[in-house]
Protein backbone atom coordinates (compact mmCIF):
# COMPACT_ATOMS: atom_id res chain seq x y z
CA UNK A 1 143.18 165.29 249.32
CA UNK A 2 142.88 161.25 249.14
CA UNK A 3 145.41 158.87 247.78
CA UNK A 4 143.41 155.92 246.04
CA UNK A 5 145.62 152.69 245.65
CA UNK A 6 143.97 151.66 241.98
CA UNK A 7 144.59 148.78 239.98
CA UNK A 8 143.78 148.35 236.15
CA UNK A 9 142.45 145.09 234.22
CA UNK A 10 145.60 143.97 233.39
CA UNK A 11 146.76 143.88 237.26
CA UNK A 12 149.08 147.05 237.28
CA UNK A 13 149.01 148.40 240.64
CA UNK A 14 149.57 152.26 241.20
CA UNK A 15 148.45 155.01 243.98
CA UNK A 16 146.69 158.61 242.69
CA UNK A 17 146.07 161.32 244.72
CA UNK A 18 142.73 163.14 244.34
CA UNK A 19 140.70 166.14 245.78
CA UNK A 20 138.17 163.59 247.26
CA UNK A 21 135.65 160.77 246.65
CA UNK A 22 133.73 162.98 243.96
CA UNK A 23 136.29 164.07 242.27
CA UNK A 24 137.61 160.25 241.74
CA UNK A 25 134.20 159.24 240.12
CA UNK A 26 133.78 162.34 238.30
CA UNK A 27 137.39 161.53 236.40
CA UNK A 28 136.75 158.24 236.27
CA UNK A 29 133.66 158.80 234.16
CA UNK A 30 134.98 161.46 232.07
CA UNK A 31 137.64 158.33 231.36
CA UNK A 32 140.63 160.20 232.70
CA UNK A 33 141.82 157.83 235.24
CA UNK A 34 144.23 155.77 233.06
CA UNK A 35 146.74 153.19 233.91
CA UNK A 36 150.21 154.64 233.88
CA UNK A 37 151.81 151.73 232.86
CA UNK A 38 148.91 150.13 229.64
CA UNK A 39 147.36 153.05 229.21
CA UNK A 40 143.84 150.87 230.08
CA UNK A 41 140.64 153.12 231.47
CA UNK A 42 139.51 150.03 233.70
CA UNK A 43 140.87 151.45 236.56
CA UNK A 44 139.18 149.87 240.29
CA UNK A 45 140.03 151.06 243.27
CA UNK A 46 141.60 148.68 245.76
CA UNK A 47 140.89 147.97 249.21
CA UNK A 48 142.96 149.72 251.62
CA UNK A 49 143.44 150.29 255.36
CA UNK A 50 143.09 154.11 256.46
CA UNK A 51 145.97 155.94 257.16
CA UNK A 52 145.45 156.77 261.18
CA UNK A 53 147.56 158.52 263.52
CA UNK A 54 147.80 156.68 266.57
CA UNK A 55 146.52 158.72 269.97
CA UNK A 56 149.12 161.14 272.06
CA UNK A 57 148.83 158.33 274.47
CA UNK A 58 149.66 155.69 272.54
CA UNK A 59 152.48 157.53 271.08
CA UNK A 60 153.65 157.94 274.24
CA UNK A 61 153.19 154.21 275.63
CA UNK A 62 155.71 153.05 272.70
CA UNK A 63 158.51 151.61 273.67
CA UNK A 64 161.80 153.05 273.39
CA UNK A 65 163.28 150.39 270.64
CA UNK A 66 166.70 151.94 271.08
CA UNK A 67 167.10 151.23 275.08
CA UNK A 68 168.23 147.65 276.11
CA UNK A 69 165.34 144.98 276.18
CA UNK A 70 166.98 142.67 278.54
CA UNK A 71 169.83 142.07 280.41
CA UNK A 72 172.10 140.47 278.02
CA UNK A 73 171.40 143.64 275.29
CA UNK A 74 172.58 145.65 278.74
CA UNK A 75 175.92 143.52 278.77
CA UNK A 76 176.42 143.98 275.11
CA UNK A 77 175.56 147.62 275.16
CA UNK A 78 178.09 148.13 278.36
CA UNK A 79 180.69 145.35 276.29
CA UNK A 80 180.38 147.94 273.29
CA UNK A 81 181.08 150.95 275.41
CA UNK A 82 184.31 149.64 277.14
CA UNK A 83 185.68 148.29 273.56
CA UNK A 84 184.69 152.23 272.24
CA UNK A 85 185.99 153.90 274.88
CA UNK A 86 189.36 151.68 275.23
CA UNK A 87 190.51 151.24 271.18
CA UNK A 88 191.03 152.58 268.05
CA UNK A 89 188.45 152.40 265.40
CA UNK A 90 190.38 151.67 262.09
CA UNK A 91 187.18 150.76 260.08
CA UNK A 92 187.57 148.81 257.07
CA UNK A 93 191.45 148.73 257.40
CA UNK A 94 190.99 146.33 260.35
CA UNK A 95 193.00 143.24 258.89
CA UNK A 96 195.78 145.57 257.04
CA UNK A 97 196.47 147.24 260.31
CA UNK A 98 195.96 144.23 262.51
CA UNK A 99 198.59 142.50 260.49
CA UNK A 100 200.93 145.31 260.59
CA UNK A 101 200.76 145.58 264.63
CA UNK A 102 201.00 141.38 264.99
CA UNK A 103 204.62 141.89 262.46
CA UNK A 104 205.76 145.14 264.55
CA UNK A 105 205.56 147.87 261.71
CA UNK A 106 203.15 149.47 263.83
CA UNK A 107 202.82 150.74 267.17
CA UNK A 108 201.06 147.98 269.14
CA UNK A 109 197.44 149.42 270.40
CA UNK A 110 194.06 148.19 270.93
CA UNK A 111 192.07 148.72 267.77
CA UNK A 112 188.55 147.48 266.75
CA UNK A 113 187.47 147.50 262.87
CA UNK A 114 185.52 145.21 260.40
CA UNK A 115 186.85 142.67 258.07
CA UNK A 116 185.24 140.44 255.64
CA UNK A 117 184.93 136.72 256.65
CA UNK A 118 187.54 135.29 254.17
CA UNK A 119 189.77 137.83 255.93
CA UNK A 120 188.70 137.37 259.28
CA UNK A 121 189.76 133.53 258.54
CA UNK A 122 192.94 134.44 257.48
CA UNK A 123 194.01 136.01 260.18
CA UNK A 124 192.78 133.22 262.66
CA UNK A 125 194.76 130.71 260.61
CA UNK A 126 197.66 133.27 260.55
CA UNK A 127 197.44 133.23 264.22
CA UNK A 128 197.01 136.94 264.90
CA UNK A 129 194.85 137.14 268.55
CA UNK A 130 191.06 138.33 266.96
CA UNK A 131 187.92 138.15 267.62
CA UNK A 132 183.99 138.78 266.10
CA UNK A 133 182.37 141.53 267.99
CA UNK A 134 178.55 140.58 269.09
CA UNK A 135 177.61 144.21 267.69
CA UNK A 136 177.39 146.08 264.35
CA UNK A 137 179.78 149.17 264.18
CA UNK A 138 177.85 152.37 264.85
CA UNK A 139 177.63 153.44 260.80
CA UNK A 140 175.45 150.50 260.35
CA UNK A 141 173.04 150.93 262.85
CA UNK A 142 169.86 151.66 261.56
């Protein structure tokens, strides 16, 4: 099986698999490759790069995009853990609950969270003791 990237006379771009290089010309001439879109039998296949699997080696030599790159991503990383490992994670109820420890109606504790920016402003201005984290919380990570 090959998938042709094709491309009609009136520019509409789409992909087609087929059983290979024959079978493309022999539809094409019988006028069955068709543009999904206008319907048009002008169909040209487009230039495309091969789809190649790189060696075992060179799989291997990637690197590992989810270790620290440098010495500050290690401080951030190790800033992350302690945070983590040493408060609450109250999500998207950060300023709600922040608020509510700051007035005393609830139990004061180290929490971490996310709040928008007009609410992260508030707060400031409010006078509550917050601040950004340098990191994305872990459901965001891609």
């Amino acid at each position: 099986m090959i998938r042709y990237s094709l491309k009609c006379e009136a520019g509409h771009g789409f992909d087609s698999w087929f059983k290979g290089a024959e079978a493309f010309s022999a539809l094409k001439a019988a006028g069955q490759v068709v543009c999904p879109v206008c319907g048009s039998g002008a169909v040209e296949k487009e230039l495309m790069a091969p789809a190649v699997r790189p060696a075992r080696k060179a799989a291997a030599a990637r690197p590992d995009l989810s270790a620290p790159g440098s010495d500050l991503e290690e401080k951030i990383a190790a800033l992350r853990r302690q945070i983590e490992e040493n408060s609450e994670y109250v999500g998207l109820n950060f300023a709600a609950e922040a608020r509510a420890i700051h007035a005393g109606e609830a139990p004061e504790r180290s929490i971490h969270g996310e709040a928008k920016p007009d609410e992260a402003r508030a707060m400031i201005e409010e006078g509550l003791p917050v601040a950004p984290l340098p990191f994305l919380p872990a459901r965001k990570v891609n």
